[in-house]
Protein backbone atom coordinates (compact mmCIF):
# COMPACT_ATOMS: atom_id res chain seq x y z
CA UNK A 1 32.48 -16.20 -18.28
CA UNK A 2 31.61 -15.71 -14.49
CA UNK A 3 28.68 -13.94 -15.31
CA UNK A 4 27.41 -16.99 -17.19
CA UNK A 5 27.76 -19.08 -14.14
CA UNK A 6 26.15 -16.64 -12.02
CA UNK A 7 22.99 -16.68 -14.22
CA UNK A 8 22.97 -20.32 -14.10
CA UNK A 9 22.85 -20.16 -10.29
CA UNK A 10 19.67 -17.25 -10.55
CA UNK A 11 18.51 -19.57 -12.77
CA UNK A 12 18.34 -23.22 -10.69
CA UNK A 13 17.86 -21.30 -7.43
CA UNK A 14 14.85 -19.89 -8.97
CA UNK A 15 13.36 -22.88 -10.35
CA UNK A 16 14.10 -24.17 -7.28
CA UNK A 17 12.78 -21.52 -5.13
CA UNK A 18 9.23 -21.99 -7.41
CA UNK A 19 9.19 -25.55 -7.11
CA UNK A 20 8.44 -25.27 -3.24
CA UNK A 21 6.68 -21.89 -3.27
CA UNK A 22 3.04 -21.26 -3.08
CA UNK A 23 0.92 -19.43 -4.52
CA UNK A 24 1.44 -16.00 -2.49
CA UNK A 25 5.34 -16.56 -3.07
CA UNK A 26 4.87 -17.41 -6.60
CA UNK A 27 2.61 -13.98 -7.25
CA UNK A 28 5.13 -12.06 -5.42
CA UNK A 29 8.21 -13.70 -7.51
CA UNK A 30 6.16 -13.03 -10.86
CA UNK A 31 5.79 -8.90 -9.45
CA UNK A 32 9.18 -8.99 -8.87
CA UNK A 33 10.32 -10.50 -12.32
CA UNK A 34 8.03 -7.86 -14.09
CA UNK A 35 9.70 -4.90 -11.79
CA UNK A 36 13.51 -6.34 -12.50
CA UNK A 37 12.51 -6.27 -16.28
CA UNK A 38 11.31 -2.94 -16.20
CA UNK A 39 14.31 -1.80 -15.02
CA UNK A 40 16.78 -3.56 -17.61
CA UNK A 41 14.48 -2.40 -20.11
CA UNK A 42 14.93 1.40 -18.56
CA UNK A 43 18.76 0.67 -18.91
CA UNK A 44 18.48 -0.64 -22.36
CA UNK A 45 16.50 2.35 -23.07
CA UNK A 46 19.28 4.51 -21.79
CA UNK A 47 21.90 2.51 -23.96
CA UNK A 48 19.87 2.49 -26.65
CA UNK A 49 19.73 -0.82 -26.65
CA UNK A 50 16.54 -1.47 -28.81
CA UNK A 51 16.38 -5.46 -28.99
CA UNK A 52 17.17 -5.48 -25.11
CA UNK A 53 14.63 -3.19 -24.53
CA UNK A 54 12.45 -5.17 -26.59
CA UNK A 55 12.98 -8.09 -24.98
CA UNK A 56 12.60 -7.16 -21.63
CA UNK A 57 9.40 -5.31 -22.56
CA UNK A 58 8.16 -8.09 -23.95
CA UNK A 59 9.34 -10.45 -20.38
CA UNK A 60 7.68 -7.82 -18.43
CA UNK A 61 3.87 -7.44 -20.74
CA UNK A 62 3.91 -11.40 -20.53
CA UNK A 63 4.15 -11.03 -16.59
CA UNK A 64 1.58 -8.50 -16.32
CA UNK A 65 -1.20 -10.80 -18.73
CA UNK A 66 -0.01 -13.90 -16.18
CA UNK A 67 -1.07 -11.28 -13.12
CA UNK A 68 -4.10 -10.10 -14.68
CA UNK A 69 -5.27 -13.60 -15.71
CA UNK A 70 -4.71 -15.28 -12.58
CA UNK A 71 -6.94 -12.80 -10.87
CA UNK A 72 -10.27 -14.66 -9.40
CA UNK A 73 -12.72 -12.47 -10.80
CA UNK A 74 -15.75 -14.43 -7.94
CA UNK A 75 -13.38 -14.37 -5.58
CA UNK A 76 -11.98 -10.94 -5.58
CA UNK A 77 -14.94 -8.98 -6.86
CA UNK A 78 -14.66 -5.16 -7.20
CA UNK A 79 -11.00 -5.43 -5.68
CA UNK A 80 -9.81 -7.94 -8.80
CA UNK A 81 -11.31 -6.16 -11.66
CA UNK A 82 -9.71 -2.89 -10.07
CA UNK A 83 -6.54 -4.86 -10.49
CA UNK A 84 -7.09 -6.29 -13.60
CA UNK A 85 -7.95 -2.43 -14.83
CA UNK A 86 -4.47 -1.55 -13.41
CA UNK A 87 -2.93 -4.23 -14.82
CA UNK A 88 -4.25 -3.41 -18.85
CA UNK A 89 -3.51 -0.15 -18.33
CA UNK A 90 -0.03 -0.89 -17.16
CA UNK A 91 0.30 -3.18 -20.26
CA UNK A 92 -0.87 -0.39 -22.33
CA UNK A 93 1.71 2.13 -20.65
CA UNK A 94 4.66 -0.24 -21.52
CA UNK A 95 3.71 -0.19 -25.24
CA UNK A 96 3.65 3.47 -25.29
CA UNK A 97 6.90 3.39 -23.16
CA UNK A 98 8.34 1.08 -25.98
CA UNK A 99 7.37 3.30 -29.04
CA UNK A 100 8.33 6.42 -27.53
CA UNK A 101 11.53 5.29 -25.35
CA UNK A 102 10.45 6.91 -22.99
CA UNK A 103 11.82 6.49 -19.51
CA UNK A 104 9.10 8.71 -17.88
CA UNK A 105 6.53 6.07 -18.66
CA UNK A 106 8.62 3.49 -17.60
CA UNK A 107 8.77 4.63 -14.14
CA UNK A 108 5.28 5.68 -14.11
CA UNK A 109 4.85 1.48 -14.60
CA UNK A 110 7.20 0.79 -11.99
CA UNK A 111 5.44 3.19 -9.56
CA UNK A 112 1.97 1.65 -10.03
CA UNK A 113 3.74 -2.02 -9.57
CA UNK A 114 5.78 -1.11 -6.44
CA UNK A 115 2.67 -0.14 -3.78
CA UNK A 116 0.84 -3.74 -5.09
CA UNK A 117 4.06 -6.15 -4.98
CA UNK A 118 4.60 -4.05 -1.73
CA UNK A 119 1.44 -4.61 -0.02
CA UNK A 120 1.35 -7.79 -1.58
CA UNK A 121 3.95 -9.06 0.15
CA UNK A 122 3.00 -7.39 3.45
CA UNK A 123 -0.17 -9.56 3.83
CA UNK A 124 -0.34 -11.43 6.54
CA UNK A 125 0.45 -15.70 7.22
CA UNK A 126 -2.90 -16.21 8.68
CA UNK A 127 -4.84 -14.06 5.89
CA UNK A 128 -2.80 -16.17 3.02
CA UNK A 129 -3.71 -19.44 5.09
CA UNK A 130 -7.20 -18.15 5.38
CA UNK A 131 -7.51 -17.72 1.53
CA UNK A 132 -5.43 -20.77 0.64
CA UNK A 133 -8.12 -23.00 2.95
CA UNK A 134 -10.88 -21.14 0.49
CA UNK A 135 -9.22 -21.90 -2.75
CA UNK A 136 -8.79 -25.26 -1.51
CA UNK A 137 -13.31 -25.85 -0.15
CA UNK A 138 -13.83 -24.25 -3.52
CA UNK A 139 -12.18 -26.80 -5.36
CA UNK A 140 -13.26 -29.65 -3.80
CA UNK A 141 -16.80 -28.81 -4.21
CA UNK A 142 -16.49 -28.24 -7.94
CA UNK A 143 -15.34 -31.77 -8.07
């Protein structure tokens, strides 16, 4: 029964925590959601847990495509379709983790996502302003 209440209080915290984050935060959260199912799914893998495993699987993919897709292809250039290469194959590597419960591939996943979310998250305030004041000229002028 606590347990319940403690998800409920991820739960609003997060949707709180999104409500006022931008865009940097909200990529970082989203590379940490897909790293925290990874590792449930690793532990439902261990359990033998198939429908959690699933599930998380699933949770984690459906990050990945929301990384991949929010990648600004004019933007970014060579760097985003390197990511976006990283990010299918990663997608790919979780299916094959899922058929094969394998915990191997799993980490191999992980290990690829940690040294982005890391060095993601290491950028710094005045390149993220920098890039946000971009985002922002470019959209005006499409208007």
């Amino acid at each position: 029964m606590a347990l319940k209440g403690i998800n409920a209080y991820k739960k609003g915290n997060l949707k709180q925590e999104i409500a006022t984050a931008d865009p940097h935060k909200i990529t970082l959260l989203l590379m940490q959601g897909a790293l925290e199912r990874m590792a449930y799914a690793k532990g439902c893998i261990e359990r033998k847990d198939f429908a959690g495993k699933a599930q998380n699987l699933a949770r984690a993919t459906a990050i990945i495509v929301s990384l991949r897709d929010s990648l600004d292809m004019e933007v970014g250039g060579q760097l985003s379709e390197n990511l976006a290469a990283l990010y299918n194959f990663m997608i790919e590597r979780l299916t094959d983790a899922s058929v094969q419960n394998s915990l191997l591939i799993m980490d191999e996943v992980i290990n690829l996502m940690l040294p982005i979310k890391n060095a993601w998250a290491d950028i710094p305030e005045d390149a993220k302003q920098e890039a946000y004041e971009a985002q922002r000229q470019k959209r005006q002028a499409a208007v």
